[in-house]
PDB file of N, CA and C in Angstrom:
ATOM      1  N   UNK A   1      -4.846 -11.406  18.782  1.00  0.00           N
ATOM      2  CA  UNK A   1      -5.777 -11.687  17.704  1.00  0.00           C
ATOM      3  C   UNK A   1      -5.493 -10.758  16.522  1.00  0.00           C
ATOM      4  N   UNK A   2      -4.112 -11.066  16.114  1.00  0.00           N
ATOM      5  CA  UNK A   2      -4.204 -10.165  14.637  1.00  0.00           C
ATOM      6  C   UNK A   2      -3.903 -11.411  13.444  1.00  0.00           C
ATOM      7  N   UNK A   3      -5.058 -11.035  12.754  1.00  0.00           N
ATOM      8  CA  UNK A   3      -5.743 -12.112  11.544  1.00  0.00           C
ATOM      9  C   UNK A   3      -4.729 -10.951  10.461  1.00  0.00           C
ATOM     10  N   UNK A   4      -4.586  -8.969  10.285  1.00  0.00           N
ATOM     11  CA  UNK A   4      -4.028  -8.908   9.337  1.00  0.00           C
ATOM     12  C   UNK A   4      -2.729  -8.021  10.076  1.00  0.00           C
ATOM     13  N   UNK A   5      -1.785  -8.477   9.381  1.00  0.00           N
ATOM     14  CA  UNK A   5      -0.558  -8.305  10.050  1.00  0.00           C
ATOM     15  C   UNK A   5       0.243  -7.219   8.999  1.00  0.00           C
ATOM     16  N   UNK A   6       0.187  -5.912   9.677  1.00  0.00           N
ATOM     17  CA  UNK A   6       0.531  -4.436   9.162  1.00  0.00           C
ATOM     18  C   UNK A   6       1.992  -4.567   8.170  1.00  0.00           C
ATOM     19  N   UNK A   7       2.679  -5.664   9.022  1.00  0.00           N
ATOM     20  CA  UNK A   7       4.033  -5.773   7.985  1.00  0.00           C
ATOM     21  C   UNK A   7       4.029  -6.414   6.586  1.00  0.00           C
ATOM     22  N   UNK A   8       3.096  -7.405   6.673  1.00  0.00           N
ATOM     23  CA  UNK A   8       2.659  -8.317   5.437  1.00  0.00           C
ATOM     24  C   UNK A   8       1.865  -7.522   4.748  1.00  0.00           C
ATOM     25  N   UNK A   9       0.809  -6.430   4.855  1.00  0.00           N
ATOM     26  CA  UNK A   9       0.297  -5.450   3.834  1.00  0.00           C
ATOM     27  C   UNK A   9       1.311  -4.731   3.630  1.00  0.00           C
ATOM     28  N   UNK A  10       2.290  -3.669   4.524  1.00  0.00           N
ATOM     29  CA  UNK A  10       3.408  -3.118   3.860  1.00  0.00           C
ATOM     30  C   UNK A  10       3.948  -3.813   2.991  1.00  0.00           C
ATOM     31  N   UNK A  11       4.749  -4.899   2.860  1.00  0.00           N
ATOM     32  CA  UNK A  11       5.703  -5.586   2.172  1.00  0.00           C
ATOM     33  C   UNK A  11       4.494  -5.691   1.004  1.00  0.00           C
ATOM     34  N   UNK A  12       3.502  -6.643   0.707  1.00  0.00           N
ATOM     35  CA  UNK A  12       2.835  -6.522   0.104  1.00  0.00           C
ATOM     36  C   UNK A  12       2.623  -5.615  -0.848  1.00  0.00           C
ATOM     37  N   UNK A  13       2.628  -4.487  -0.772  1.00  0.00           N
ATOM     38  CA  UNK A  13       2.061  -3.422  -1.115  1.00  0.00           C
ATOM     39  C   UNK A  13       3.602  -3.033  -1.905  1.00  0.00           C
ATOM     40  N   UNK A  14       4.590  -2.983  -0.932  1.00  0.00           N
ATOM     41  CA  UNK A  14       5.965  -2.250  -1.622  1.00  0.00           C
ATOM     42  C   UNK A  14       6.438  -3.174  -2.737  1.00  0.00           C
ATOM     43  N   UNK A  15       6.265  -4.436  -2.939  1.00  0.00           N
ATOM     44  CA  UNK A  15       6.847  -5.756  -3.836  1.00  0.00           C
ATOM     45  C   UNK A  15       5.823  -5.449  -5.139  1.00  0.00           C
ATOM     46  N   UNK A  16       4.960  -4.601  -4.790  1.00  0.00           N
ATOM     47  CA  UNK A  16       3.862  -4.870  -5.880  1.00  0.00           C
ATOM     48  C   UNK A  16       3.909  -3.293  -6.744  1.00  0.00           C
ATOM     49  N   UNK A  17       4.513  -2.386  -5.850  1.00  0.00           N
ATOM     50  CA  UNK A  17       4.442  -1.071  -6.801  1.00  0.00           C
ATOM     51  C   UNK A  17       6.648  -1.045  -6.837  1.00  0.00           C
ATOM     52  N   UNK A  18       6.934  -1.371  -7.006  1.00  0.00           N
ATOM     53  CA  UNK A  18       8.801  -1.560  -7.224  1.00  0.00           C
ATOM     54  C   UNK A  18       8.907  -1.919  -8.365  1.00  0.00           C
ATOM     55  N   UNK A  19       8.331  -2.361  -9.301  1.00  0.00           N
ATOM     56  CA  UNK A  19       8.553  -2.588 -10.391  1.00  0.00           C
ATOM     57  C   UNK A  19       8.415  -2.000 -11.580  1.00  0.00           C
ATOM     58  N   UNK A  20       6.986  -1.624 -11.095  1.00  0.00           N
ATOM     59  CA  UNK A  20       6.555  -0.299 -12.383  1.00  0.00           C
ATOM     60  C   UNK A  20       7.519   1.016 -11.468  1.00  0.00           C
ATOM     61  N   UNK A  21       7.664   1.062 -10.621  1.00  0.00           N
ATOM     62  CA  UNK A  21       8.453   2.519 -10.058  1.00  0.00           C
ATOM     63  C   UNK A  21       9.663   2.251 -10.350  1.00  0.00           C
ATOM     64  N   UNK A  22      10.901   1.432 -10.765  1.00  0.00           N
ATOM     65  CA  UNK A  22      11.855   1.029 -11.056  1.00  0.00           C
ATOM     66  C   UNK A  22      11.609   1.323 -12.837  1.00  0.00           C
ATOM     67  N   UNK A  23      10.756   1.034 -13.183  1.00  0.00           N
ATOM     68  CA  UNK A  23      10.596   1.068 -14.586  1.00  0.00           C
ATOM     69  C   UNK A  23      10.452   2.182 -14.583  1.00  0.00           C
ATOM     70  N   UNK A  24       9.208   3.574 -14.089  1.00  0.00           N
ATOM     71  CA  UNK A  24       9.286   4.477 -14.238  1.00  0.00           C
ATOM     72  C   UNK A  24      10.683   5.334 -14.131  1.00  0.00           C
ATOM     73  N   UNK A  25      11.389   4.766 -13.104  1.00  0.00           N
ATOM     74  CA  UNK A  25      12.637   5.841 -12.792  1.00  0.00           C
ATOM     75  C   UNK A  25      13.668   5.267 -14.002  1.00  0.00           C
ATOM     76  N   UNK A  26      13.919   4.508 -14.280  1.00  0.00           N
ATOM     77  CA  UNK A  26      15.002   3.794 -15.523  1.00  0.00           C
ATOM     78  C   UNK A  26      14.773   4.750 -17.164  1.00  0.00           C
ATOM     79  N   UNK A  27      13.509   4.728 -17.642  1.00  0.00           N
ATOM     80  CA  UNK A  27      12.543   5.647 -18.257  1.00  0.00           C
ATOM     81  C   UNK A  27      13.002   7.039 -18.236  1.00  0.00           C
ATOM     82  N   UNK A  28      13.049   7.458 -16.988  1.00  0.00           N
ATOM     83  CA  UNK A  28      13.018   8.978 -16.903  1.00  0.00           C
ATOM     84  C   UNK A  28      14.533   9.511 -16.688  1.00  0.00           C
ATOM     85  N   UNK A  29      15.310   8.373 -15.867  1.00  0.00           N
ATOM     86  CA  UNK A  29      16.910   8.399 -16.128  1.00  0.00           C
ATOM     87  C   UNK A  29      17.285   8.562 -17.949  1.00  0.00           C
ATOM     88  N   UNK A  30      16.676   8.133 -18.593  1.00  0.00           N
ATOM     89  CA  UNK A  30      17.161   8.080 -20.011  1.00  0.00           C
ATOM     90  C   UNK A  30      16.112   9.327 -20.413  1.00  0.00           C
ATOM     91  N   UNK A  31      15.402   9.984 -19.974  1.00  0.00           N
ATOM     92  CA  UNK A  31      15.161  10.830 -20.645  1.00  0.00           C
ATOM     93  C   UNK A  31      14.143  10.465 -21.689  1.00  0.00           C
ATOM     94  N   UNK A  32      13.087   9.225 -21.401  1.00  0.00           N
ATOM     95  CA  UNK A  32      12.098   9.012 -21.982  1.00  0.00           C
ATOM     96  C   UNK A  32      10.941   9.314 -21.462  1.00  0.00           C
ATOM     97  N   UNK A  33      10.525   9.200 -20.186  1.00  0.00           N
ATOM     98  CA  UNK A  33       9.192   9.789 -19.782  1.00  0.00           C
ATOM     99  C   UNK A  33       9.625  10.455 -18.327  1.00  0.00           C
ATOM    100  N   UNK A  34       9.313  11.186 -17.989  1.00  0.00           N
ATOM    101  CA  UNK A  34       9.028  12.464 -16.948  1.00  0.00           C
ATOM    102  C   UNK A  34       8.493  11.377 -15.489  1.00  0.00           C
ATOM    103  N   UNK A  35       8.774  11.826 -14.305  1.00  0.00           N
ATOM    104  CA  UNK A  35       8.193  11.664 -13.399  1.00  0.00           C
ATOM    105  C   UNK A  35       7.897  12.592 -12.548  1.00  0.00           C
ATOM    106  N   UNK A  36       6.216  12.799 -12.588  1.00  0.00           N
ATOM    107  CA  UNK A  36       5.928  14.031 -11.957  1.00  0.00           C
ATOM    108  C   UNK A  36       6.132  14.180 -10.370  1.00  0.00           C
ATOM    109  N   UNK A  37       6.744  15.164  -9.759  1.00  0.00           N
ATOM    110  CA  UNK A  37       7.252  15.549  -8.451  1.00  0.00           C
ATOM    111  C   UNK A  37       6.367  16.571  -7.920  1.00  0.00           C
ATOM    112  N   UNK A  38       5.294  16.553  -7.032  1.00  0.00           N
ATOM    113  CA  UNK A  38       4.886  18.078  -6.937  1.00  0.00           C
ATOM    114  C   UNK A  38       4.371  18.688  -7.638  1.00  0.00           C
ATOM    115  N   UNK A  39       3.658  18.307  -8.948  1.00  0.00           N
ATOM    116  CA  UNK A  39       3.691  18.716 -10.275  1.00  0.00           C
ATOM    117  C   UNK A  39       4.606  19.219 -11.223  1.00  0.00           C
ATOM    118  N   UNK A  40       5.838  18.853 -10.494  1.00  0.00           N
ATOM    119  CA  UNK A  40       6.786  19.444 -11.534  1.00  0.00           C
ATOM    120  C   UNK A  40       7.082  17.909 -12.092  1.00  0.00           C
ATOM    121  N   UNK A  41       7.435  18.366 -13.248  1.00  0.00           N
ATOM    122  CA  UNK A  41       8.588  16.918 -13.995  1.00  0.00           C
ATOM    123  C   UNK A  41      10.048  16.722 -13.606  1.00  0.00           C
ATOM    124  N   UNK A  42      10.342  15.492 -13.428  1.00  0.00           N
ATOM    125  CA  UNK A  42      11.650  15.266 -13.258  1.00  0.00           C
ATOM    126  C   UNK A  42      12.261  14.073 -14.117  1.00  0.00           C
ATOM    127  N   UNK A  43      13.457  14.189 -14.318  1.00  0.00           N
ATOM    128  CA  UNK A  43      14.461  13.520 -15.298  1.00  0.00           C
ATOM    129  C   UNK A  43      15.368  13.215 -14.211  1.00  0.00           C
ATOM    130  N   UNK A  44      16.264  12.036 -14.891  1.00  0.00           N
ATOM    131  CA  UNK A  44      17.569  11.882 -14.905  1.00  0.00           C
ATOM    132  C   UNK A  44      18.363  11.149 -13.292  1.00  0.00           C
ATOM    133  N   UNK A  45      18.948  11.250 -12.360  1.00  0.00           N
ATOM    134  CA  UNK A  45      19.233  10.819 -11.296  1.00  0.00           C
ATOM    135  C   UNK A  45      17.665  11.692 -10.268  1.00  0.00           C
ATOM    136  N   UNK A  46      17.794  12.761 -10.309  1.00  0.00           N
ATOM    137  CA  UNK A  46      16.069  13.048  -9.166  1.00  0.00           C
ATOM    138  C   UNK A  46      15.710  12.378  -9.216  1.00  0.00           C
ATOM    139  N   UNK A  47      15.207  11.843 -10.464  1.00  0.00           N
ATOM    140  CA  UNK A  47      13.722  11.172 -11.060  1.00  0.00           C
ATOM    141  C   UNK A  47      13.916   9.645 -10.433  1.00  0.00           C
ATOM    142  N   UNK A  48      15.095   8.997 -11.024  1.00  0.00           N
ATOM    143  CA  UNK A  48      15.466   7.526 -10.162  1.00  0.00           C
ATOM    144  C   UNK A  48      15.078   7.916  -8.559  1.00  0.00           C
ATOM    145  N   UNK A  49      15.895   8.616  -7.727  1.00  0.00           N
ATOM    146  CA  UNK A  49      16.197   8.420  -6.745  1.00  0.00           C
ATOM    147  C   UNK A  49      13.994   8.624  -6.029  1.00  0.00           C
ATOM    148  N   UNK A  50      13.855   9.408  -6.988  1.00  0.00           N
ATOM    149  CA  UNK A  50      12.106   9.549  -6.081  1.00  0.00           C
ATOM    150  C   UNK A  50      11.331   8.632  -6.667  1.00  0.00           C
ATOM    151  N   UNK A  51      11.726   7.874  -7.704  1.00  0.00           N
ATOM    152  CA  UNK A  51      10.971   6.405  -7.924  1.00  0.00           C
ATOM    153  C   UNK A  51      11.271   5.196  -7.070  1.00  0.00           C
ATOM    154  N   UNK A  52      12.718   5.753  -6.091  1.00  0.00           N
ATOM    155  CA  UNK A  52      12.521   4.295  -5.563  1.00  0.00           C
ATOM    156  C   UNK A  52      12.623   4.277  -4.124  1.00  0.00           C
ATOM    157  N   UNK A  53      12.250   5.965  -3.945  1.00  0.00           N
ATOM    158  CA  UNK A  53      11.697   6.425  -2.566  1.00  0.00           C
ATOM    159  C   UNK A  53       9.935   6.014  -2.999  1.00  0.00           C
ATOM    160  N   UNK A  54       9.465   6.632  -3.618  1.00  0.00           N
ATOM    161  CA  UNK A  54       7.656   6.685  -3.322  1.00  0.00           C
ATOM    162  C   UNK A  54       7.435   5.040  -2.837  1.00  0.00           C
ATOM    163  N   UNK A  55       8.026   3.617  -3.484  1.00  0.00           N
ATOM    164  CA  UNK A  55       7.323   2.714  -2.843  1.00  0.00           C
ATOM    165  C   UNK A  55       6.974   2.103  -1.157  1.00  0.00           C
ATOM    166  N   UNK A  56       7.906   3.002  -0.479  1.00  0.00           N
ATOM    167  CA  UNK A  56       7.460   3.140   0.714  1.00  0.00           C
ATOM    168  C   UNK A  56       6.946   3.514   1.234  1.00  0.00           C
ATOM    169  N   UNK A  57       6.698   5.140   0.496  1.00  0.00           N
ATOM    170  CA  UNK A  57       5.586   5.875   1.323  1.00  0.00           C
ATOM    171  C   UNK A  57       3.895   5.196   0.666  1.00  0.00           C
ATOM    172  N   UNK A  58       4.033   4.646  -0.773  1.00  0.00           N
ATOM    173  CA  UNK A  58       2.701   4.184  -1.329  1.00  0.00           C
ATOM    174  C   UNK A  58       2.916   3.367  -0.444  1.00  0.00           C
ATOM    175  N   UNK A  59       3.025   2.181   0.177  1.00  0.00           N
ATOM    176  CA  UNK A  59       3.094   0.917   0.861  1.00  0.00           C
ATOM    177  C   UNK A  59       2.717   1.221   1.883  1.00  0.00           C
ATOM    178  N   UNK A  60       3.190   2.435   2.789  1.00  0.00           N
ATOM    179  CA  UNK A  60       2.682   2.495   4.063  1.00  0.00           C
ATOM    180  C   UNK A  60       1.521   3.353   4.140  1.00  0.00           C
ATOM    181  N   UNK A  61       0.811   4.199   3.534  1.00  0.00           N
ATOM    182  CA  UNK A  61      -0.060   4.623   3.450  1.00  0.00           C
ATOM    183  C   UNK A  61      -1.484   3.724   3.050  1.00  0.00           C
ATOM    184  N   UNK A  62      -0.959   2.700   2.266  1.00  0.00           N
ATOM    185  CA  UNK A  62      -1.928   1.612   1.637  1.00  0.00           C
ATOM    186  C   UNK A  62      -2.058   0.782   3.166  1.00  0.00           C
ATOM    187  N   UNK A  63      -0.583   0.405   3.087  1.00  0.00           N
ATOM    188  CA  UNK A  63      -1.245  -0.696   4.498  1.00  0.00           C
ATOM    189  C   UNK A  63      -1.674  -0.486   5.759  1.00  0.00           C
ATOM    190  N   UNK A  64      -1.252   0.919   6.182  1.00  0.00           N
ATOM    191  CA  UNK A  64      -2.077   2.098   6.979  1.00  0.00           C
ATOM    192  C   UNK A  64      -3.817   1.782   6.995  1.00  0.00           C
ATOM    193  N   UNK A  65      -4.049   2.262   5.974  1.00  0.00           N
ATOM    194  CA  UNK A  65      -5.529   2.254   5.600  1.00  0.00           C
ATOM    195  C   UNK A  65      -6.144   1.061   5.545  1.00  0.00           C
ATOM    196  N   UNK A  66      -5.258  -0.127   4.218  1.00  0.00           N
ATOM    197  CA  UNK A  66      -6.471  -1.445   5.191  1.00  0.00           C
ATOM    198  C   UNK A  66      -5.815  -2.054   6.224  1.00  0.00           C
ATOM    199  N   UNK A  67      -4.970  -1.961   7.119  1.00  0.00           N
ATOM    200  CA  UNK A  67      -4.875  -2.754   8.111  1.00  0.00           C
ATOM    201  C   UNK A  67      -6.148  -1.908   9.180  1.00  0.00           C
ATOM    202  N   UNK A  68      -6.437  -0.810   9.358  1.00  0.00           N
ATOM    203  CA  UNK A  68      -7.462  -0.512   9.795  1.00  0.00           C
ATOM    204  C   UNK A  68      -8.423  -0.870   9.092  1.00  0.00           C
ATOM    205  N   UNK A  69      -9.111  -0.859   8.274  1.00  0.00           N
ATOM    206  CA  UNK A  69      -9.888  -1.118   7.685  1.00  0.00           C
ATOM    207  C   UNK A  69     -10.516  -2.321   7.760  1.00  0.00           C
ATOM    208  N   UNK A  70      -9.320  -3.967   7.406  1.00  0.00           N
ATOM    209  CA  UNK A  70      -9.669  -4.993   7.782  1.00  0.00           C
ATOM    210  C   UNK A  70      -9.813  -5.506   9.357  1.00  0.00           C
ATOM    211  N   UNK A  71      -8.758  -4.692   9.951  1.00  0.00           N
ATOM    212  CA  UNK A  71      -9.238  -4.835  11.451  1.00  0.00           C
ATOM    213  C   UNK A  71     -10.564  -4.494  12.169  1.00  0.00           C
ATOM    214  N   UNK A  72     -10.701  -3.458  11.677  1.00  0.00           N
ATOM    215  CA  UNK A  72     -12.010  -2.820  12.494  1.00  0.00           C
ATOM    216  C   UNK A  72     -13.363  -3.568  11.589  1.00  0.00           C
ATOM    217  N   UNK A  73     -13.055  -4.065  10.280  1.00  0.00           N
ATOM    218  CA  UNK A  73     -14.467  -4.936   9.753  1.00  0.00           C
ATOM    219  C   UNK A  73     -14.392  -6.538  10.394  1.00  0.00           C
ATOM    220  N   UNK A  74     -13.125  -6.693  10.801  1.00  0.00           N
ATOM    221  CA  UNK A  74     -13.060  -8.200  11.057  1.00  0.00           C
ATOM    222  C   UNK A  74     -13.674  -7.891  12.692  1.00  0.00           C
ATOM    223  N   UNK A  75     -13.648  -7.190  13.271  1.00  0.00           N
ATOM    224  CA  UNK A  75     -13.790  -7.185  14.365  1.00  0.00           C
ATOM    225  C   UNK A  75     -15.411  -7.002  14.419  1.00  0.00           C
ATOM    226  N   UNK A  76     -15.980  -6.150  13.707  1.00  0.00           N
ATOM    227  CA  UNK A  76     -17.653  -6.261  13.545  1.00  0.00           C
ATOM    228  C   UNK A  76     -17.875  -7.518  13.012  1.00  0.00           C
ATOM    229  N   UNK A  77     -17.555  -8.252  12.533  1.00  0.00           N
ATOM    230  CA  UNK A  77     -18.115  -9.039  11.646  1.00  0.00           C
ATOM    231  C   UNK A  77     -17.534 -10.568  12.556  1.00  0.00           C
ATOM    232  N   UNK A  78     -16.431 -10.566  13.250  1.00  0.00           N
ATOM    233  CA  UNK A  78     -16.660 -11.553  14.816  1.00  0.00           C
ATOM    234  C   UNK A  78     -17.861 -11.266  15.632  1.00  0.00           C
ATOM    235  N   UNK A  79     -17.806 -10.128  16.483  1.00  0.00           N
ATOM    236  CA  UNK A  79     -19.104  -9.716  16.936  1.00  0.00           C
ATOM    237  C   UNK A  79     -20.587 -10.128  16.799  1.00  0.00           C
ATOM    238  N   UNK A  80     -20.738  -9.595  15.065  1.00  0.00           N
ATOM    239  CA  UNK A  80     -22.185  -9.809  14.503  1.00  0.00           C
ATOM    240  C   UNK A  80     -22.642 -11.468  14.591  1.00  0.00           C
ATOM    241  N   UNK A  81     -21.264 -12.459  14.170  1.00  0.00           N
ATOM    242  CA  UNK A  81     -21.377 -14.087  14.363  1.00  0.00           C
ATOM    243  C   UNK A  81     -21.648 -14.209  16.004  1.00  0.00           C
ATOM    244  N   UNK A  82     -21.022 -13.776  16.941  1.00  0.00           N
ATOM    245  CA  UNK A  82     -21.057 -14.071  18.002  1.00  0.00           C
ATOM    246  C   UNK A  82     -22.738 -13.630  18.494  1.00  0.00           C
ATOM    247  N   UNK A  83     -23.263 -12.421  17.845  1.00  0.00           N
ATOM    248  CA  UNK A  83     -24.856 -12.203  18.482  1.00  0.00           C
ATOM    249  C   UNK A  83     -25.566 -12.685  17.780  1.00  0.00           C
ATOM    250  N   UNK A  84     -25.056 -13.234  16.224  1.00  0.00           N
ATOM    251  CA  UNK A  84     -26.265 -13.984  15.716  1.00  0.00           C
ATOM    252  C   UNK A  84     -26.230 -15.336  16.034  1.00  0.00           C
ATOM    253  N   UNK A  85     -25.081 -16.183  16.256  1.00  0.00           N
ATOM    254  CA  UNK A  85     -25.122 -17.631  16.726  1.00  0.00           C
ATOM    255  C   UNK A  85     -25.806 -17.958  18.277  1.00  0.00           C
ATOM    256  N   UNK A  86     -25.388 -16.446  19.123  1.00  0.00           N
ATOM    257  CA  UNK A  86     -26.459 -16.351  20.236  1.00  0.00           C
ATOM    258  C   UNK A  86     -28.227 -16.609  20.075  1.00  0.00           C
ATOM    259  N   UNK A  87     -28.549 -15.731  19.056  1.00  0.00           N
ATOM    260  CA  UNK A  87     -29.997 -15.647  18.999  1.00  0.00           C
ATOM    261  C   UNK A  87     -30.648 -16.903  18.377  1.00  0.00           C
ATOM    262  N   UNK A  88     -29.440 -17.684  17.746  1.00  0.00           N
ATOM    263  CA  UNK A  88     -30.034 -19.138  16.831  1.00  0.00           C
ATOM    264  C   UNK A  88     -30.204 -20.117  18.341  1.00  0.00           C
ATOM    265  N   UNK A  89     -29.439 -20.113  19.375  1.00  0.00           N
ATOM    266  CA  UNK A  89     -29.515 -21.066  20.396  1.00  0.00           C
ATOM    267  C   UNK A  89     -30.918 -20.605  20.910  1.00  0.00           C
ATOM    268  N   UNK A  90     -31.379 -19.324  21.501  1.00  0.00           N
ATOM    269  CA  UNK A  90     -32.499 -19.008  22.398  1.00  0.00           C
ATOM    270  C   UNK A  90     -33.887 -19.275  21.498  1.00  0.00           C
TER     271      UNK A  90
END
């Protein structure tokens, strides 16, 4: 019974921040805007190479959180139908 499926929020999640993070790192390869590391700024090849590392770790941390999230509400919220469609029969 899995209604949300952890790989489809990852992917989800990584297809949707790759673009602005590709843009950010292209940007900061040329030496137009900074990408902050740690609080430090970075330029130039760093800066690419950790823009197009973070969309995995944002992706799995996101789909981390609601795949629990929707699991454990979908699962109250089967439950709650199952004791209230009980109490409509008695």
């Amino acid at each position: 019974m899995n209604k949300y499926s952890f790989k489809r929020l990852f992917w989800s999640y990584n297809f949707c921040a790759i673009p602005l993070s590709l843009l950010c790192g292209i940007l900061s390869f040329f030496n137009i805007k900074a990408i902050y590391f740690n609080g430090a700024p970075a330029y130039g090849v760093k800066a690419l190479i950790i823009s197009i590392l973070i969309p995995p770790i944002f992706g799995a941390v996101w789909a981390i959180c609601n795949w629990i999230a929707l699991t454990f509400g979908g699962l109250l919220y089967d439950n709650f139908l199952k004791l209230t469609s009980k109490s409509d029969k008695d």
